[in-house]
Protein backbone atom coordinates (compact mmCIF):
# COMPACT_ATOMS: atom_id res chain seq x y z
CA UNK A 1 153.97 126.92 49.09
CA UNK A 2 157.91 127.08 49.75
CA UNK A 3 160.54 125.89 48.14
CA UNK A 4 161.59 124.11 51.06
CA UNK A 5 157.80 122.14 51.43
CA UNK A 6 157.87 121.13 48.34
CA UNK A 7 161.63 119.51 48.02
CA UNK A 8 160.47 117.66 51.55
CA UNK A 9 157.48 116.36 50.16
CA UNK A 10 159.58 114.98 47.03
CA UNK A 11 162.14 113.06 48.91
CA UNK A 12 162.26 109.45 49.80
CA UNK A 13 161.26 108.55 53.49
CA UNK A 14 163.88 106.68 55.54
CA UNK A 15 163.41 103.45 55.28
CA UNK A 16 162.12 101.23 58.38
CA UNK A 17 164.78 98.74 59.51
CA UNK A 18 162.80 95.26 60.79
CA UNK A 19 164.94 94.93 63.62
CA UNK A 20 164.25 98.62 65.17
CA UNK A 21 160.47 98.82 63.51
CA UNK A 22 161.49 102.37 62.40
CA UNK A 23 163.41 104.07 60.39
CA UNK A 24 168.09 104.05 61.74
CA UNK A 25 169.18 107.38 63.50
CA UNK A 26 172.07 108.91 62.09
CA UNK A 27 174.28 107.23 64.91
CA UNK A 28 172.43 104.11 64.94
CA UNK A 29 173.22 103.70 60.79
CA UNK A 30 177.20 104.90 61.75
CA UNK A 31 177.39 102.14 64.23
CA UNK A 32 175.89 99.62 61.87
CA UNK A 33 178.58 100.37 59.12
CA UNK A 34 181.58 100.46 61.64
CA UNK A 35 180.18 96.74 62.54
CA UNK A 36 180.05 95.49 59.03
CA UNK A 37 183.41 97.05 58.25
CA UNK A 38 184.62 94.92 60.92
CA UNK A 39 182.89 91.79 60.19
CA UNK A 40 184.48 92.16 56.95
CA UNK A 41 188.25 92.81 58.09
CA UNK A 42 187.03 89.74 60.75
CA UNK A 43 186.31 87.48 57.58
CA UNK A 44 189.08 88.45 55.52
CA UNK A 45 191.73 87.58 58.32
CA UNK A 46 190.19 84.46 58.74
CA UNK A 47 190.39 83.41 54.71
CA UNK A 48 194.02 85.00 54.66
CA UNK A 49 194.80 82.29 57.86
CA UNK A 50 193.17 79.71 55.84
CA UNK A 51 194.95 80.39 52.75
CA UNK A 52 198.41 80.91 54.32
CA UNK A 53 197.98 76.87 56.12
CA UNK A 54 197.09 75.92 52.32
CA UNK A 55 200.28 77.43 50.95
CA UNK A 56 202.06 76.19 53.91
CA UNK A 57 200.95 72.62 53.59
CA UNK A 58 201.66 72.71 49.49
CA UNK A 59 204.75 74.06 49.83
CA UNK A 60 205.30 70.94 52.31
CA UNK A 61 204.08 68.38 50.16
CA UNK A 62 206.18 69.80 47.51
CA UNK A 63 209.35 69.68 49.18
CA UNK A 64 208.81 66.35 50.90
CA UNK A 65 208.03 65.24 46.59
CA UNK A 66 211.40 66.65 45.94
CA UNK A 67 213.69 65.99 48.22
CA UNK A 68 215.24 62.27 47.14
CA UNK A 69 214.77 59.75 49.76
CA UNK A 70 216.48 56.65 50.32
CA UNK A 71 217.38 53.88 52.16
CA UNK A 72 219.84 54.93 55.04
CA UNK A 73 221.48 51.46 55.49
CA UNK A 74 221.90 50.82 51.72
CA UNK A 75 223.14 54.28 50.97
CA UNK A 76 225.93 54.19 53.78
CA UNK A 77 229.57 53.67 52.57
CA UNK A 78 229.90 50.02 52.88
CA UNK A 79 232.26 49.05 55.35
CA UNK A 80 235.45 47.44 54.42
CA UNK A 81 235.70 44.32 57.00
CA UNK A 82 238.86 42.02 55.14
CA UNK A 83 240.55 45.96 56.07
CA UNK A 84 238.73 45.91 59.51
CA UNK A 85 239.58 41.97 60.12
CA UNK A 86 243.47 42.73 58.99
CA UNK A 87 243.85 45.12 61.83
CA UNK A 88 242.40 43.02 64.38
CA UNK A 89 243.68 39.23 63.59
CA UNK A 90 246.40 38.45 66.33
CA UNK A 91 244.18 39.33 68.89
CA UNK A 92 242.42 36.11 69.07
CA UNK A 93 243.59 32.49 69.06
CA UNK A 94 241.96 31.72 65.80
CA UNK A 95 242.33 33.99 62.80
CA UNK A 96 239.49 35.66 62.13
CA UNK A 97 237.47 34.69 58.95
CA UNK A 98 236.52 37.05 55.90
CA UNK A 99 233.98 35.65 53.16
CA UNK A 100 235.14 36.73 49.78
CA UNK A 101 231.97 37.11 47.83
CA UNK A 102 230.58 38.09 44.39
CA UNK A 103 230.00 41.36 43.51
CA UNK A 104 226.67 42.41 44.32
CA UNK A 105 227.26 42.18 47.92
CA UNK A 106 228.22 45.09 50.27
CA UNK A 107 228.70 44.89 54.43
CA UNK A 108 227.42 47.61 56.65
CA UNK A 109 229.24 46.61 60.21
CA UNK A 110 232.53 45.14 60.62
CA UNK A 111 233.69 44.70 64.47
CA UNK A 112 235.68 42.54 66.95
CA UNK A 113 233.42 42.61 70.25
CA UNK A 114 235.33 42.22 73.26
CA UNK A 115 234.63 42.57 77.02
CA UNK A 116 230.93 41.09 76.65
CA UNK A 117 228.46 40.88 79.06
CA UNK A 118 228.78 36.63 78.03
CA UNK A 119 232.54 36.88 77.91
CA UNK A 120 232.51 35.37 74.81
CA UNK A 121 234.70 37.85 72.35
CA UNK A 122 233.10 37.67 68.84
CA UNK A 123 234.24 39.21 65.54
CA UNK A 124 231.03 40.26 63.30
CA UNK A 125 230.10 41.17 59.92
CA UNK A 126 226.98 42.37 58.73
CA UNK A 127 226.43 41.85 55.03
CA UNK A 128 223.61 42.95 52.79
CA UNK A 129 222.99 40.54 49.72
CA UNK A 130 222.18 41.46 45.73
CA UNK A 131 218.49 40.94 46.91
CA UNK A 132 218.83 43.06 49.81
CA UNK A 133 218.52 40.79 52.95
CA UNK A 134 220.78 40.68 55.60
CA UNK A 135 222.98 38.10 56.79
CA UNK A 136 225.28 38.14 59.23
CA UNK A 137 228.63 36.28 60.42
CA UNK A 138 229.44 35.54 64.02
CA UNK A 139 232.84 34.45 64.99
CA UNK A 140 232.62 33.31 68.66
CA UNK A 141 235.98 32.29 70.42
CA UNK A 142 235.68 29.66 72.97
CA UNK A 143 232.07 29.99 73.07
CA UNK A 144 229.63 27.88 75.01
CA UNK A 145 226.52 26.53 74.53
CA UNK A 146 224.53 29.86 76.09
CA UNK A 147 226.27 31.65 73.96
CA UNK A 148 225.26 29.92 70.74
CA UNK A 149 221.47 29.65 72.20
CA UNK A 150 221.49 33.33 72.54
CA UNK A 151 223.00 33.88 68.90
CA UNK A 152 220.03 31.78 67.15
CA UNK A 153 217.37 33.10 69.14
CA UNK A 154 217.41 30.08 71.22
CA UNK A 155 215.58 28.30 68.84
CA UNK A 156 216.06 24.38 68.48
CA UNK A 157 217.93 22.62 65.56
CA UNK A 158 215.97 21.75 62.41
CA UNK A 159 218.57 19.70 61.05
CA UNK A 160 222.10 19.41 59.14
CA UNK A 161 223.56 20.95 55.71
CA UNK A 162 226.72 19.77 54.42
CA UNK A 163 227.84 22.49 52.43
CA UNK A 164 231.06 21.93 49.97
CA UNK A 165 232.61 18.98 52.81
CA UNK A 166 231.53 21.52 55.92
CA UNK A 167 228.73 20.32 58.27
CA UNK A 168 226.34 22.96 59.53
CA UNK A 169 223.63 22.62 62.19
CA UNK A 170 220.47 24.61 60.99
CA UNK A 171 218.28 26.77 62.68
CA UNK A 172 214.67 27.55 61.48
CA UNK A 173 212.99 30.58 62.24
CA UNK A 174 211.12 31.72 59.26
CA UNK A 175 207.43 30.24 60.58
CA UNK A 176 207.97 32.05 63.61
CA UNK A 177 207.05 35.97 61.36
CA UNK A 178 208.43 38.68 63.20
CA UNK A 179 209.00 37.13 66.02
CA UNK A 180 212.32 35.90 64.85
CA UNK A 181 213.99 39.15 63.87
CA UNK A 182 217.04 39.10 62.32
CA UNK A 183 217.46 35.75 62.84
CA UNK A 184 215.26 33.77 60.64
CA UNK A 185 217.57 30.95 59.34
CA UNK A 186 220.78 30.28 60.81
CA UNK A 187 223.73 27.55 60.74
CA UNK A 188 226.42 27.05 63.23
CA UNK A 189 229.18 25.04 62.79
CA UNK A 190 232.56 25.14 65.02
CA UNK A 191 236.31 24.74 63.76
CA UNK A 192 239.63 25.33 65.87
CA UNK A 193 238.34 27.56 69.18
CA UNK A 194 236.24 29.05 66.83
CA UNK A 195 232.03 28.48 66.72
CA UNK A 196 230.84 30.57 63.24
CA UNK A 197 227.15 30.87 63.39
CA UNK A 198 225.92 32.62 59.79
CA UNK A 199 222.38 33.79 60.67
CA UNK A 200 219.71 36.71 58.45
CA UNK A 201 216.84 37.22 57.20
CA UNK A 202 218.15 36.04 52.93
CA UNK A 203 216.91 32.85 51.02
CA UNK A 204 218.89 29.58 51.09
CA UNK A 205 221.01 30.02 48.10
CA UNK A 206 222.37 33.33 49.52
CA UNK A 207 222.99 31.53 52.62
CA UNK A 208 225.21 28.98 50.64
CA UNK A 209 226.91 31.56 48.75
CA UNK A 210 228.44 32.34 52.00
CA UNK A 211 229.00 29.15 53.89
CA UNK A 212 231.13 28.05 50.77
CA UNK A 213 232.93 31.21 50.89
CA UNK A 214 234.04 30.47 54.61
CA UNK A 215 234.79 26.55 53.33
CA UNK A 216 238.43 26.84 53.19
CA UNK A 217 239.13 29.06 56.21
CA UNK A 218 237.11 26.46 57.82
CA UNK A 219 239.44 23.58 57.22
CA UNK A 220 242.55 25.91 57.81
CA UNK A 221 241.09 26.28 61.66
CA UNK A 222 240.52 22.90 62.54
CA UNK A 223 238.40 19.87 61.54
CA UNK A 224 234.73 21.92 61.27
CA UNK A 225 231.75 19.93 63.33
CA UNK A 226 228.48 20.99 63.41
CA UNK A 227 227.15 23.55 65.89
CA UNK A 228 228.51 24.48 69.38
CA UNK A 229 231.22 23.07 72.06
């Protein structure tokens, strides 16, 4: 017997693949491992995608943890209006009015509107309390009744305050929800050519804090009567 018959008969038959029912070719077995190599390359692209949108959206959630976030109206400058209102009075036949109030209180607006679509000029200030509500101040100059309608969101009177000698109309919007906007509770009250309406969204006592700081000017304008001309 050869050598060569007797190291055949030792070695391992090729083994029979399920698919084929016989044993791979040599080409058939090269074409099977280029296939797997490239399922593998397929999967690992896949996992480095998936990984690289993980890192993406960590790194996201990290900076958006980071980065300090605030309020943009309460971390404005506050506007100086008495400065604002200094420049402007002259230019209207009352002076215009400027609350002095405790500390605690800031104003983000400060403006004298003029050439309205109501013809009505109007100086405004927009104030933001200790609590953080809004109130603002709206000086109308020869108003009319439309225009005072239009300021309280047309809503009807609830009634009378008489706040340090000054008679206010009141306006009640706070059971109407959002409907009401910035102009949940209001009071209008007129002096000289002047009609102030003080309208927001604060509590009552915030709302007095203001009216008395307006008392004086008030009187200085004319005899104050509640609500419009």
């Amino acid at each position: 017997m050869s050598p060569t018959s007797r190291t055949n008969r030792g070695a391992k038959p090729p083994a029979v693949v399920a698919e084929l029912g016989r044993p791979e070719t040599p080409e058939e077995t090269a074409a099977r491992k280029a296939q797997n190599s490239a399922n593998h390359r397929n999967r690992q692209t896949v996992n480095n995608l998936v990984y690289s949108l993980i890192a993406t959206v960590a790194l996201v959630a990290v900076i958006v943890l980071i980065v300090p976030r605030g309020n943009p109206t309460s971390s404005a400058p506050p506007v100086d209006y008495a400065a604002v209102a200094q420049q402007a009075q002259g230019s209207e036949p009352d002076r215009l009015v400027v609350p002095k109030l405790p500390s605690g209180w800031t104003s983000n607006s400060a403006e004298l509107r003029t050439k309205t679509s109501d013809n009505v000029d109007a100086w405004y200030i927009g104030l933001l309390t200790p609590k953080g509500q809004y109130i603002g101040i709206t000086q109308g100059f020869d108003a009319n009744d439309s225009w005072v309608a239009d300021q309280v969101n047309r809503t009807r009177i609830a009634g009378t305050r008489n706040i340090d000698g000054v008679k206010w109309d009141v306006y009640d919007n706070r059971a109407a929800g959002s409907d009401a906007g910035n102009v949940k509770y209001a009071l209008v009250t007129t002096a000289g050519t002047s009609t102030i309406v003080v309208f927001g969204t604060a509590e009552d006592s915030e709302f007095t804090t203001v009216a008395s700081s307006l008392t004086d000017q008030l009187h200085s304008l004319g005899s104050p009567t509640p609500g419009g001309k």
